[in-house]
C-alpha atoms as a PDB file:
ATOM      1  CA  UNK A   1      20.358  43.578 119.503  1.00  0.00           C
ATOM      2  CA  UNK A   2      16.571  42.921 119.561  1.00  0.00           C
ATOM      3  CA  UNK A   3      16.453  42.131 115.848  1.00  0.00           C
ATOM      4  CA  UNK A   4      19.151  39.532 116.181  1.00  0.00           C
ATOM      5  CA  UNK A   5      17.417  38.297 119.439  1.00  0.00           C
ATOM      6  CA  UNK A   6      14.307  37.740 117.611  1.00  0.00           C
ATOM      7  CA  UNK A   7      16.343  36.408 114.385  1.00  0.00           C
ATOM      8  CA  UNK A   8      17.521  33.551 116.732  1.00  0.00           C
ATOM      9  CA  UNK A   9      13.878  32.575 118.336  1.00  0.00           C
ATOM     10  CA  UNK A  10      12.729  32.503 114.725  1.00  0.00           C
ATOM     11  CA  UNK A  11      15.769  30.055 113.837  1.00  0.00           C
ATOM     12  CA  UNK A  12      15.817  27.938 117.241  1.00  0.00           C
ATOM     13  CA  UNK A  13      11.955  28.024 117.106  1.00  0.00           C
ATOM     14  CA  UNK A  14      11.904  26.191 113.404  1.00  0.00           C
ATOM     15  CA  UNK A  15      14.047  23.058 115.500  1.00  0.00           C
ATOM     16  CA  UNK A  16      12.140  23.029 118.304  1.00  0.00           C
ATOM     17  CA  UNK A  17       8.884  23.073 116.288  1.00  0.00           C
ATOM     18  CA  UNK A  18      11.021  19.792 114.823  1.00  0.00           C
ATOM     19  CA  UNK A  19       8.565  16.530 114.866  1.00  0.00           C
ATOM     20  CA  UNK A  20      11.812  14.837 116.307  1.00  0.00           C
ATOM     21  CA  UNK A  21      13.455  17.477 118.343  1.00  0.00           C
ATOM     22  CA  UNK A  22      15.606  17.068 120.979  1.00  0.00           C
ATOM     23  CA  UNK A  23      18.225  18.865 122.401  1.00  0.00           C
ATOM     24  CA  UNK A  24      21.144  17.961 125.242  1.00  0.00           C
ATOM     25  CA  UNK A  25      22.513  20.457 127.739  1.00  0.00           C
ATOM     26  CA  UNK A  26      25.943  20.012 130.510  1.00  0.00           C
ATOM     27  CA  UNK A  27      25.847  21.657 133.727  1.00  0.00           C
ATOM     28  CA  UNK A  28      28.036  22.261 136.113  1.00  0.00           C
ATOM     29  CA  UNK A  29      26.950  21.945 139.463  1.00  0.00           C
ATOM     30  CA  UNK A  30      28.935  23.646 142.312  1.00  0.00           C
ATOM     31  CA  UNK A  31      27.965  23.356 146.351  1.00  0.00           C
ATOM     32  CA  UNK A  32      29.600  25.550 149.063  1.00  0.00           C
ATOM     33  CA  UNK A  33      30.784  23.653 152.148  1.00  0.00           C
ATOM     34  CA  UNK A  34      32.281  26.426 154.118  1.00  0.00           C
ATOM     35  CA  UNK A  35      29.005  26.550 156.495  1.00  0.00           C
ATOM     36  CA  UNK A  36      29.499  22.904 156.279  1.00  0.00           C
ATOM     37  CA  UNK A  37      33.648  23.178 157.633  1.00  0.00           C
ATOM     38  CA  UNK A  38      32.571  26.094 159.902  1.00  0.00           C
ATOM     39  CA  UNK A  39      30.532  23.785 162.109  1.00  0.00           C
ATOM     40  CA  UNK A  40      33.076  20.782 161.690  1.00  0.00           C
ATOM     41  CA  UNK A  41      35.666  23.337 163.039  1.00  0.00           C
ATOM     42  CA  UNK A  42      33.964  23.963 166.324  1.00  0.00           C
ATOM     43  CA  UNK A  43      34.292  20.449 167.491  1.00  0.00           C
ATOM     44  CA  UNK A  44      37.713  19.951 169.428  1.00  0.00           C
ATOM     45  CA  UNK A  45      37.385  16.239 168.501  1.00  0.00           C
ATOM     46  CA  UNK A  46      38.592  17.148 165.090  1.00  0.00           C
ATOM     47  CA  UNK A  47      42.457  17.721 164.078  1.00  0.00           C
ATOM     48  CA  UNK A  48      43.412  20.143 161.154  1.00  0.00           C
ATOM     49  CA  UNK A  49      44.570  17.039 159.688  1.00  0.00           C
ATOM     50  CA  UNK A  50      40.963  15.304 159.651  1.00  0.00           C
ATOM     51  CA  UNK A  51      39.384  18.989 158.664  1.00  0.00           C
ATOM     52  CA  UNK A  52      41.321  19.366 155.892  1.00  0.00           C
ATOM     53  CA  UNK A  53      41.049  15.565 154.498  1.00  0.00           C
ATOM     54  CA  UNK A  54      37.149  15.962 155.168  1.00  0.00           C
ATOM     55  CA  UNK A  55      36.958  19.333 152.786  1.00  0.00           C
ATOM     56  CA  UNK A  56      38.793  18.038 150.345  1.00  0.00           C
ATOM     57  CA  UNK A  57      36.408  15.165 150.103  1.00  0.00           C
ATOM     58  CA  UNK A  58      33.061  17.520 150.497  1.00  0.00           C
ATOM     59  CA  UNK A  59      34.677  19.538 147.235  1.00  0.00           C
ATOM     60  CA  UNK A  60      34.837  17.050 145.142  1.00  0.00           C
ATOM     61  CA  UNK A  61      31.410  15.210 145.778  1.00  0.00           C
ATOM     62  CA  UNK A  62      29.295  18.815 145.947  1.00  0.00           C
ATOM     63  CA  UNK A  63      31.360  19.685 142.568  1.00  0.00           C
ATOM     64  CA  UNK A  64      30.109  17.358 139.752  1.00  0.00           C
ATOM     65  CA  UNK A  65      28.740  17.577 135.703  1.00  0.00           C
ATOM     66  CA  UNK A  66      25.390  16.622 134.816  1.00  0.00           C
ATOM     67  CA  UNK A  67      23.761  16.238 131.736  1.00  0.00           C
ATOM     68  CA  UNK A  68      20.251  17.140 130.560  1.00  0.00           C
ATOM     69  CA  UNK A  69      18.655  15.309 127.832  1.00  0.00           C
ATOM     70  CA  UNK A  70      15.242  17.119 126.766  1.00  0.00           C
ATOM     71  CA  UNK A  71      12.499  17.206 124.161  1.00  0.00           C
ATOM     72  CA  UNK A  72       9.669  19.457 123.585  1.00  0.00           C
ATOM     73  CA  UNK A  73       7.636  17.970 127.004  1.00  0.00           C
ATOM     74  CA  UNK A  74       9.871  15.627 128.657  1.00  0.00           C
ATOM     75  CA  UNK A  75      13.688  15.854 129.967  1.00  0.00           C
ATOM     76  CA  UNK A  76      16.251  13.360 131.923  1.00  0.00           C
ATOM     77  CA  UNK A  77      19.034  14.728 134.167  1.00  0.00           C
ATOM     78  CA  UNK A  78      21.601  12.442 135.644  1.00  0.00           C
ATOM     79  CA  UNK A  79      25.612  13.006 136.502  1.00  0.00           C
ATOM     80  CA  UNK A  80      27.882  12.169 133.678  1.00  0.00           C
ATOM     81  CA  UNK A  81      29.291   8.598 134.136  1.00  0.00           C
ATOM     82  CA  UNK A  82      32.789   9.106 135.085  1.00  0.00           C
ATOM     83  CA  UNK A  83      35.487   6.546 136.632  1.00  0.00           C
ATOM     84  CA  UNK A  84      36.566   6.891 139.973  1.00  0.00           C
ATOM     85  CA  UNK A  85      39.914   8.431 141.191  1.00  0.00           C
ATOM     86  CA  UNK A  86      42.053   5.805 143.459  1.00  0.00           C
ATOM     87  CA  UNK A  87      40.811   6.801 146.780  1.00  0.00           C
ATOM     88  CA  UNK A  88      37.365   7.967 145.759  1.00  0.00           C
ATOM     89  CA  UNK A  89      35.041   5.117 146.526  1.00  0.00           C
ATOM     90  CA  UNK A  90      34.635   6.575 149.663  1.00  0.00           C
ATOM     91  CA  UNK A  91      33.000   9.362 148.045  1.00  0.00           C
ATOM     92  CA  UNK A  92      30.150   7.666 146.358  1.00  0.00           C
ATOM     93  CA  UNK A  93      29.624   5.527 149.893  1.00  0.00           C
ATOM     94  CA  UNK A  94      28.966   8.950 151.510  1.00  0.00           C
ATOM     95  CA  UNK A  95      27.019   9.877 148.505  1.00  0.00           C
ATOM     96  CA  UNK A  96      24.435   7.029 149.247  1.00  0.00           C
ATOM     97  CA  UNK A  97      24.391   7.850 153.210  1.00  0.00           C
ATOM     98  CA  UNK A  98      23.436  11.379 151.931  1.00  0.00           C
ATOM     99  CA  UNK A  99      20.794  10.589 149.393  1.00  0.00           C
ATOM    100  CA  UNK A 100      22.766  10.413 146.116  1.00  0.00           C
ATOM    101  CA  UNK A 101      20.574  10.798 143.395  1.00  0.00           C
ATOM    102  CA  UNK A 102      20.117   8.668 140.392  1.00  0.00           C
ATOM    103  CA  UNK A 103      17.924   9.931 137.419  1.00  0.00           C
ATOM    104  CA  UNK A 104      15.787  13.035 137.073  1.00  0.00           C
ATOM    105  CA  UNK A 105      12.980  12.338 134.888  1.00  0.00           C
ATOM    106  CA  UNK A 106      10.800  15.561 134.350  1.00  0.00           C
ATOM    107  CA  UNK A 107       7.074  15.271 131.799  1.00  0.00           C
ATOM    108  CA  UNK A 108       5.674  18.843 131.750  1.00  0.00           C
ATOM    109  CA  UNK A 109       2.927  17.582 129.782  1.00  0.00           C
ATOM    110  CA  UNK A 110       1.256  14.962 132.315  1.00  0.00           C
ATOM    111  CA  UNK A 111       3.367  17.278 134.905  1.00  0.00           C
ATOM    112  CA  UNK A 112       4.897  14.384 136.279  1.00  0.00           C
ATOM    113  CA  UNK A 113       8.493  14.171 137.810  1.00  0.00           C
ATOM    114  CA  UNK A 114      10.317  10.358 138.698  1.00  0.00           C
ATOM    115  CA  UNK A 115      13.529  10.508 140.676  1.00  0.00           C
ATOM    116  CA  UNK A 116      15.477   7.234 141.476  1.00  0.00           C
ATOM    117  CA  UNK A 117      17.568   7.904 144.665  1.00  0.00           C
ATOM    118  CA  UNK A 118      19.799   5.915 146.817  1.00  0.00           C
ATOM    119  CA  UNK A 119      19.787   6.153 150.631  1.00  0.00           C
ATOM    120  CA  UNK A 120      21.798   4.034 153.132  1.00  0.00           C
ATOM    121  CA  UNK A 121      21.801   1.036 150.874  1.00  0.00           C
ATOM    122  CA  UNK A 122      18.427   1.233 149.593  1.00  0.00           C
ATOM    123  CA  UNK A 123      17.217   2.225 146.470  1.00  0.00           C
ATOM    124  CA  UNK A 124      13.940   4.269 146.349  1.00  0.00           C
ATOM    125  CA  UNK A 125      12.156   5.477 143.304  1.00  0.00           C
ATOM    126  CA  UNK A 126      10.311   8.590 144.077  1.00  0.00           C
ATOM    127  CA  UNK A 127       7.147   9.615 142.091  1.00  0.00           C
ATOM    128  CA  UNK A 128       5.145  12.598 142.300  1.00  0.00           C
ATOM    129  CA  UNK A 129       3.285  15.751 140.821  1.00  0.00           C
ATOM    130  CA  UNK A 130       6.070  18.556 139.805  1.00  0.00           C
ATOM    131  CA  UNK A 131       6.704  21.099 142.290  1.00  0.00           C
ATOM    132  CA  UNK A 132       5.082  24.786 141.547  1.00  0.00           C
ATOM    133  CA  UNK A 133       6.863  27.362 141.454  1.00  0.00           C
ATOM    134  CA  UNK A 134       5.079  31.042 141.817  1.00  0.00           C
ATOM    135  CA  UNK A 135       8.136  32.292 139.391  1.00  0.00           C
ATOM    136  CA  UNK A 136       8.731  35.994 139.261  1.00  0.00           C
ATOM    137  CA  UNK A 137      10.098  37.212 135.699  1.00  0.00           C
ATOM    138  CA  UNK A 138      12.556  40.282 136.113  1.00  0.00           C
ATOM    139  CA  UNK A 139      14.052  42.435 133.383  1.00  0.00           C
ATOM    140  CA  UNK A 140      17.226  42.149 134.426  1.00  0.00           C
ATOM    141  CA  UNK A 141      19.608  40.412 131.292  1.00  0.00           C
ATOM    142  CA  UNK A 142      23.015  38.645 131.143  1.00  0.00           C
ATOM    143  CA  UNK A 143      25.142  36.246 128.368  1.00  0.00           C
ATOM    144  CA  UNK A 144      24.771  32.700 129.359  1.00  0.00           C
ATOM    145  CA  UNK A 145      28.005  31.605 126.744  1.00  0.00           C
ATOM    146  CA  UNK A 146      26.215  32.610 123.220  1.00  0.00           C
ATOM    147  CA  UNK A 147      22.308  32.890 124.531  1.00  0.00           C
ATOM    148  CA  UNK A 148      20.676  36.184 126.401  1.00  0.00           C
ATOM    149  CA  UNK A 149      18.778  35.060 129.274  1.00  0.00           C
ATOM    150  CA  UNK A 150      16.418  36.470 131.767  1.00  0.00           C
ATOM    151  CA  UNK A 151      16.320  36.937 135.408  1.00  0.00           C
ATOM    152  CA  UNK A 152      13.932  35.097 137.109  1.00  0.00           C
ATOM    153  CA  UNK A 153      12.831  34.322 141.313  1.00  0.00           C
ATOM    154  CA  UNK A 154      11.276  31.853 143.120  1.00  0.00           C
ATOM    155  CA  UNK A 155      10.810  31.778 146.882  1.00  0.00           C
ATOM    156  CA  UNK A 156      10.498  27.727 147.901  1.00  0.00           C
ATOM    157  CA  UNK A 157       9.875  25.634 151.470  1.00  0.00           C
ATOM    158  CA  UNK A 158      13.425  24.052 151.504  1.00  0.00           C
ATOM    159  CA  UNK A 159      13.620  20.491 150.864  1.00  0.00           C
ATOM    160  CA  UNK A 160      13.585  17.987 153.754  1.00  0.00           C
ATOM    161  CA  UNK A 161      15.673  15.027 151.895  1.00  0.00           C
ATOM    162  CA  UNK A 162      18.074  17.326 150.534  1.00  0.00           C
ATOM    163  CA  UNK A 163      21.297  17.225 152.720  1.00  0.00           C
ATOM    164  CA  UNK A 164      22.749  20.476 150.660  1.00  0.00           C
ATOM    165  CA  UNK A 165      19.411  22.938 152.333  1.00  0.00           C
ATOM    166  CA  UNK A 166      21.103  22.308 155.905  1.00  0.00           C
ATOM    167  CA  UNK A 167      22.981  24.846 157.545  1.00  0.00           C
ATOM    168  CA  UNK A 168      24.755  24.915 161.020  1.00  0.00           C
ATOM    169  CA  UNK A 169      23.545  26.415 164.127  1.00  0.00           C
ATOM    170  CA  UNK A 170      25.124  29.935 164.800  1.00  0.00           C
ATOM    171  CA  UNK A 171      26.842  28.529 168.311  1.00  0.00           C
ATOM    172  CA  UNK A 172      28.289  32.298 169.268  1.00  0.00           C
ATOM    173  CA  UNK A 173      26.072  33.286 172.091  1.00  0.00           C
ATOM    174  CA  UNK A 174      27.276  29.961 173.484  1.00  0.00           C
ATOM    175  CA  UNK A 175      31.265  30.434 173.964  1.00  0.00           C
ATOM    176  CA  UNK A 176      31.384  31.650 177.237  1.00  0.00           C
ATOM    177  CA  UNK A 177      29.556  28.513 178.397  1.00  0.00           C
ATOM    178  CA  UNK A 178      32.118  26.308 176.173  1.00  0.00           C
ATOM    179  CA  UNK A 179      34.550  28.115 178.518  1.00  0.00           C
ATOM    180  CA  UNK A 180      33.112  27.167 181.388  1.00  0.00           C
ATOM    181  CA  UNK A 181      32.152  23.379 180.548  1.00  0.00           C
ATOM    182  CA  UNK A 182      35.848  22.929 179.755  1.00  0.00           C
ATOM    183  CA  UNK A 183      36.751  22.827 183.110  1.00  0.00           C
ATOM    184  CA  UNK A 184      33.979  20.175 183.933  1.00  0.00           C
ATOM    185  CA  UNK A 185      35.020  17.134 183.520  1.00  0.00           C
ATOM    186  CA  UNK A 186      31.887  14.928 183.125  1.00  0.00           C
ATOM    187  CA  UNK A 187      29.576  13.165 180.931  1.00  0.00           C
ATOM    188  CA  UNK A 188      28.092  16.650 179.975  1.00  0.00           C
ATOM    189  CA  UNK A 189      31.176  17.026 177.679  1.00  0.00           C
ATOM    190  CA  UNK A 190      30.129  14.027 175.483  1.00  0.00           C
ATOM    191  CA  UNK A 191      26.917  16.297 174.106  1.00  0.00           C
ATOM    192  CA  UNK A 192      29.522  18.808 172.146  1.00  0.00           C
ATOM    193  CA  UNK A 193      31.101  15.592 169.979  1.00  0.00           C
ATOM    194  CA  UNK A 194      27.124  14.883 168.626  1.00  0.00           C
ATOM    195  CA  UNK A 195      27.546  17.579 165.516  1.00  0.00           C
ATOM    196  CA  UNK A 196      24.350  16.458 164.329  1.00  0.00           C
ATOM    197  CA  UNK A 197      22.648  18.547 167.224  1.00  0.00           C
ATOM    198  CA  UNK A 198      24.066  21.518 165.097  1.00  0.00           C
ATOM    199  CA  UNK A 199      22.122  20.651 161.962  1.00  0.00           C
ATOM    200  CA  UNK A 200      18.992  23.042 161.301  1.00  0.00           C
ATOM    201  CA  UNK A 201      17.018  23.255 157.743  1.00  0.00           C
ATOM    202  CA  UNK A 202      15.480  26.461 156.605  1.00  0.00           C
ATOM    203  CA  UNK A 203      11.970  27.285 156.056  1.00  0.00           C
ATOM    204  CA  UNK A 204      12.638  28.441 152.823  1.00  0.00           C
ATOM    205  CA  UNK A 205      14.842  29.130 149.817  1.00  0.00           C
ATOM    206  CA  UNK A 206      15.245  31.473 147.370  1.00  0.00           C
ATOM    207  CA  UNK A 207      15.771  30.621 144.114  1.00  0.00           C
ATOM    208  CA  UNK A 208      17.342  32.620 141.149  1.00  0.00           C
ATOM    209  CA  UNK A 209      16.980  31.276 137.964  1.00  0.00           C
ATOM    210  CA  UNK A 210      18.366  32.782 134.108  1.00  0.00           C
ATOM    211  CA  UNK A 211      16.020  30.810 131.207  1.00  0.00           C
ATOM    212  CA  UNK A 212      16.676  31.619 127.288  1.00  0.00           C
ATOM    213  CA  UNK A 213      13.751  32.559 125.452  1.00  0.00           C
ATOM    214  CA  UNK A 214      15.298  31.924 122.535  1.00  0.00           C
ATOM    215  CA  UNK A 215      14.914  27.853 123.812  1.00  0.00           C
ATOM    216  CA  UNK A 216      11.099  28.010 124.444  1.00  0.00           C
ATOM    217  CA  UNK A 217      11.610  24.689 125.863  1.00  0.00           C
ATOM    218  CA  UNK A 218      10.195  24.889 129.968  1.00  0.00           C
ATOM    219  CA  UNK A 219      12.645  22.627 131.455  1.00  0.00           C
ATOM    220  CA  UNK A 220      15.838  22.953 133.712  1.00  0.00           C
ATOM    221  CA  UNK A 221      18.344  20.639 135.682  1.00  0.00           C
ATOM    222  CA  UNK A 222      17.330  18.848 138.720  1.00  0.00           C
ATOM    223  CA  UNK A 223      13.363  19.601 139.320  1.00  0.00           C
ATOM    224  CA  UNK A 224      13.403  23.159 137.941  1.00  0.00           C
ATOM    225  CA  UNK A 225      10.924  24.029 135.582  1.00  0.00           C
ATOM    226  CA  UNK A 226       7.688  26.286 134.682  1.00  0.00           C
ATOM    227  CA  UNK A 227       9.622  29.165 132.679  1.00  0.00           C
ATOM    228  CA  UNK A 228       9.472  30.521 129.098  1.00  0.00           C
ATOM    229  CA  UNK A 229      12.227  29.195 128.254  1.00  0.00           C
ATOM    230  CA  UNK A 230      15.213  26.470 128.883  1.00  0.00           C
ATOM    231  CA  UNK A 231      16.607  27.220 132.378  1.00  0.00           C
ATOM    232  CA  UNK A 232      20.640  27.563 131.869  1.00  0.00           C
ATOM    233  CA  UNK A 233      21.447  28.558 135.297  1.00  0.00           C
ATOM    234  CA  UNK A 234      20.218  28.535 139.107  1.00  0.00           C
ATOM    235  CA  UNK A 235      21.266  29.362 141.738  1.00  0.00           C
ATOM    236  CA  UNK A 236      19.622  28.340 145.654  1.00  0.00           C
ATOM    237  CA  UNK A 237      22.440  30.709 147.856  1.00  0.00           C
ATOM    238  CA  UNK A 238      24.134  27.997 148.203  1.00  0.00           C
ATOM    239  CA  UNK A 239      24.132  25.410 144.855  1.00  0.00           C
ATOM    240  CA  UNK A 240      25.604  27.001 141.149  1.00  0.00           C
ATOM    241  CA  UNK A 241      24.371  24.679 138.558  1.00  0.00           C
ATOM    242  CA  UNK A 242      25.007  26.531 135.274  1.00  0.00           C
ATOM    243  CA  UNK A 243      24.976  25.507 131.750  1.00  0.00           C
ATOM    244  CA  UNK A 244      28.625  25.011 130.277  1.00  0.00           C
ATOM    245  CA  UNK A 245      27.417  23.506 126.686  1.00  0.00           C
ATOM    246  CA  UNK A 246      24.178  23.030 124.453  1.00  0.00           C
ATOM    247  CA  UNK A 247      23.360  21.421 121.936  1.00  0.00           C
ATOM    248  CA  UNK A 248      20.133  21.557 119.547  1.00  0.00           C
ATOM    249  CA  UNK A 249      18.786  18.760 117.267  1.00  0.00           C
ATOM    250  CA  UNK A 250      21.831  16.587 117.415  1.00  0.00           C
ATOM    251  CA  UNK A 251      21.970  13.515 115.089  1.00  0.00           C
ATOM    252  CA  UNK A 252      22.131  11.398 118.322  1.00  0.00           C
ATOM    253  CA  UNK A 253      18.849  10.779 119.892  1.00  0.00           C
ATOM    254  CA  UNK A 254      18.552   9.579 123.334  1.00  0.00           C
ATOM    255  CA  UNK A 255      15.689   7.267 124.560  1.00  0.00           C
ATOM    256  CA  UNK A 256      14.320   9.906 127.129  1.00  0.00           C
ATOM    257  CA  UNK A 257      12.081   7.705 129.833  1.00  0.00           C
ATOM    258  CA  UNK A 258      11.543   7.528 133.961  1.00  0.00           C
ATOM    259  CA  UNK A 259      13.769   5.111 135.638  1.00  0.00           C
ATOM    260  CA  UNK A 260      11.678   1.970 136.991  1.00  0.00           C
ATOM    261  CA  UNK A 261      14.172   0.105 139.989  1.00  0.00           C
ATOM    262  CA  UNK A 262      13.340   1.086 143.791  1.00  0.00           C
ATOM    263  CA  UNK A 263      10.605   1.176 146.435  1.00  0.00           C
ATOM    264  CA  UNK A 264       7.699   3.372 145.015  1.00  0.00           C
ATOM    265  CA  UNK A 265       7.333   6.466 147.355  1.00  0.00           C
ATOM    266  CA  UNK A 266       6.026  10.259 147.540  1.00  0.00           C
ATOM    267  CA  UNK A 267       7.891  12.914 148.036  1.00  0.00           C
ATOM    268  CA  UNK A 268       6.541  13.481 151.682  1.00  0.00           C
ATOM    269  CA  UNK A 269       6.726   9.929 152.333  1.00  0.00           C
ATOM    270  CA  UNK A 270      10.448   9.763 151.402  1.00  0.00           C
ATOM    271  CA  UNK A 271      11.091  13.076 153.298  1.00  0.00           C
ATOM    272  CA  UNK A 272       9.739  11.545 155.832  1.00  0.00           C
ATOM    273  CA  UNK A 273      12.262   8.392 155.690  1.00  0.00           C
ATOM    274  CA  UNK A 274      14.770  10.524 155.631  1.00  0.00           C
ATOM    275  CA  UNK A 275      13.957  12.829 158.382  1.00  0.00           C
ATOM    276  CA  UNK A 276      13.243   9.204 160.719  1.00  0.00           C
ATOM    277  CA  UNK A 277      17.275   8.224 159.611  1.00  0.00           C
ATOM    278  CA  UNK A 278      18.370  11.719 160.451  1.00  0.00           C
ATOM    279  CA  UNK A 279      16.917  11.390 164.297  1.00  0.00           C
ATOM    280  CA  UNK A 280      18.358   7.590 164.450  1.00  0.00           C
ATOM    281  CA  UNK A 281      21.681   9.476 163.482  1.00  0.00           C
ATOM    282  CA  UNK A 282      21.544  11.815 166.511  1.00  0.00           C
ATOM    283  CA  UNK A 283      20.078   8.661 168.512  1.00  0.00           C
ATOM    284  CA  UNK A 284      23.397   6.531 167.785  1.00  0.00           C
ATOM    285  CA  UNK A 285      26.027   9.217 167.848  1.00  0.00           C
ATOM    286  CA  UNK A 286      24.921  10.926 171.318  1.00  0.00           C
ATOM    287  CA  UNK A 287      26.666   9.940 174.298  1.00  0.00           C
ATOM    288  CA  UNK A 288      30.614   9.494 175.304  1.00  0.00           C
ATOM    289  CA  UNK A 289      32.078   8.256 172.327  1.00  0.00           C
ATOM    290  CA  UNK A 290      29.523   8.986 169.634  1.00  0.00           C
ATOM    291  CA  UNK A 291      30.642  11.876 167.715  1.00  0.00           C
ATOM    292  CA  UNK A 292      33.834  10.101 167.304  1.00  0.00           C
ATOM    293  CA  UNK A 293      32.441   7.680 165.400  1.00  0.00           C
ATOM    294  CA  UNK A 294      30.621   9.572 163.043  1.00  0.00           C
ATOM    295  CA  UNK A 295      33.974  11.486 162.287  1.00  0.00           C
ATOM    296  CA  UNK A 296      35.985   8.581 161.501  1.00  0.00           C
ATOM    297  CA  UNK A 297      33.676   7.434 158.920  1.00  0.00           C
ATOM    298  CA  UNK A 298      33.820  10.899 157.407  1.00  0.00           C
ATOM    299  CA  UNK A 299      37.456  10.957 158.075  1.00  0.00           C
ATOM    300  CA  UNK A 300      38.267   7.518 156.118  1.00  0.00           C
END
């Protein structure tokens, strides 16, 4: 098994070491929503009907294919351009409320990473130094399709802009005082439709990673990066992106460079936009009324 491992990094090596390498990877990427539903379930303002019509829709935006386009320093990741279903625009419209991204454009050399990303209408186009990550390298092995990868861990502050790192509030301790407020029949009542006051973010994730030697290319998908060798799965307990096909040196070379449309911004400075939006969302659905209207655009 070793000799044939090495065989292979001898063999993939010779491309790599290619003046005009280039290689393209497609990933699936796969987020869980049941934390997600488990929140929307605890508001009474939602039927089964609505529930069920909003997790279909949360399946098939946090399920999508993305393809990674890399060289020997420098790698693009966007979602594969695909038609939309009858019915689905209202996908992509949530998409944009949520901070659907555009192109990932990674340079390990000038460690450099440009992200174009729509929010609420606007397009921003977010520029910054590449996120470090203090990577621990395991022994641990596993089949990736036809390449042995290794284990790796990362523990990371969980992003601020990213609507997948938030989680809902653990309401138990507080049924026997839904119980009671029930019988009140007030404007106190109006606080439990604001689901927003149920969102928390995490300090931190961690993240498991499985990179191919045999690929001693450092890139990933998304903004994962830093090991020795091309990262063909990760995992953040609670996003699956994993490789599903790769391919080296193909005859078809694509133009690999940052996207250029959008306000200019850091990565705090768009956190920070988004975190502003986020309290104007509590702001506007508080009160008699509000939660209901956040739930029929999610419903629609």
């Amino acid at each position: 098994m070793k000799k044939l491992l090495f065989a292979s990094i001898l063999l993939i090596s010779s491309f790599v070491n290619a003046q005009d390498f280039q290689g393209v990877a497609v990933y699936e990427s796969k987020t869980s929503t049941s934390e997600f539903m488990k929140g929307m379930s605890g508001n009474r303002e939602i039927t089964p009907e609505m529930q069920k019509q909003i997790e279909e829709r949360m399946k098939k935006m946090f399920e999508k294919t993305f393809i990674l386009n890399f060289n020997k320093t420098a790698s693009i990741y966007k979602e594969e351009e695909k038609l939309d279903a009858p019915g689905q625009q209202g996908g992509r419209m949530m998409m944009s409320v949520m901070g659907g991204g555009g192109t990932h454009y990674k340079n390990t050399k000038n460690q450099q990473f440009i992200v174009d990303k729509e929010f609420f209408g606007k397009e921003f186009l977010i520029k910054d130094s590449l996120p470090k990550y203090n990577w621990v390298l395991g022994s641990e092995s596993k089949m990736i399709g036809d390449y042995f990868c290794f284990k790796a861990t990362a523990v990371v502050k969980a992003s601020e802009s990213d609507f997948r790192n938030f989680r809902f509030r653990n309401r138990n301790n507080e049924k026997e005082d839904d119980k009671k407020s029930e019988t009140v029949k007030d404007s106190t009542s109006a606080k439990k439709t604001n689901f927003t006051d149920d969102w928390e973010l995490p300090k931190e994730n961690t993240i498991t990673a499985w990179y191919c030697p045999e690929i001693p290319i450092n890139q990933g998908p998304e903004n994962y990066w830093g090991l020795p060798g091309l990262i063909l799965e990760v995992n953040d307990g609670k996003t699956v992106i994993l490789c599903s096909k790769l391919v080296l040196n193909s005859k078809e070379k694509v133009e690999i460079k940052p996207a250029s449309k959008g306000k200019e911004v850091t990565q705090q400075e768009y956190d920070e936009i988004v975190k502003k939006k986020i309290e104007e969302m509590r702001e506007m659905n508080s009160g008699p009324g509000g939660g209901n209207r956040m739930q029929f655009r999610m419903g629609r």
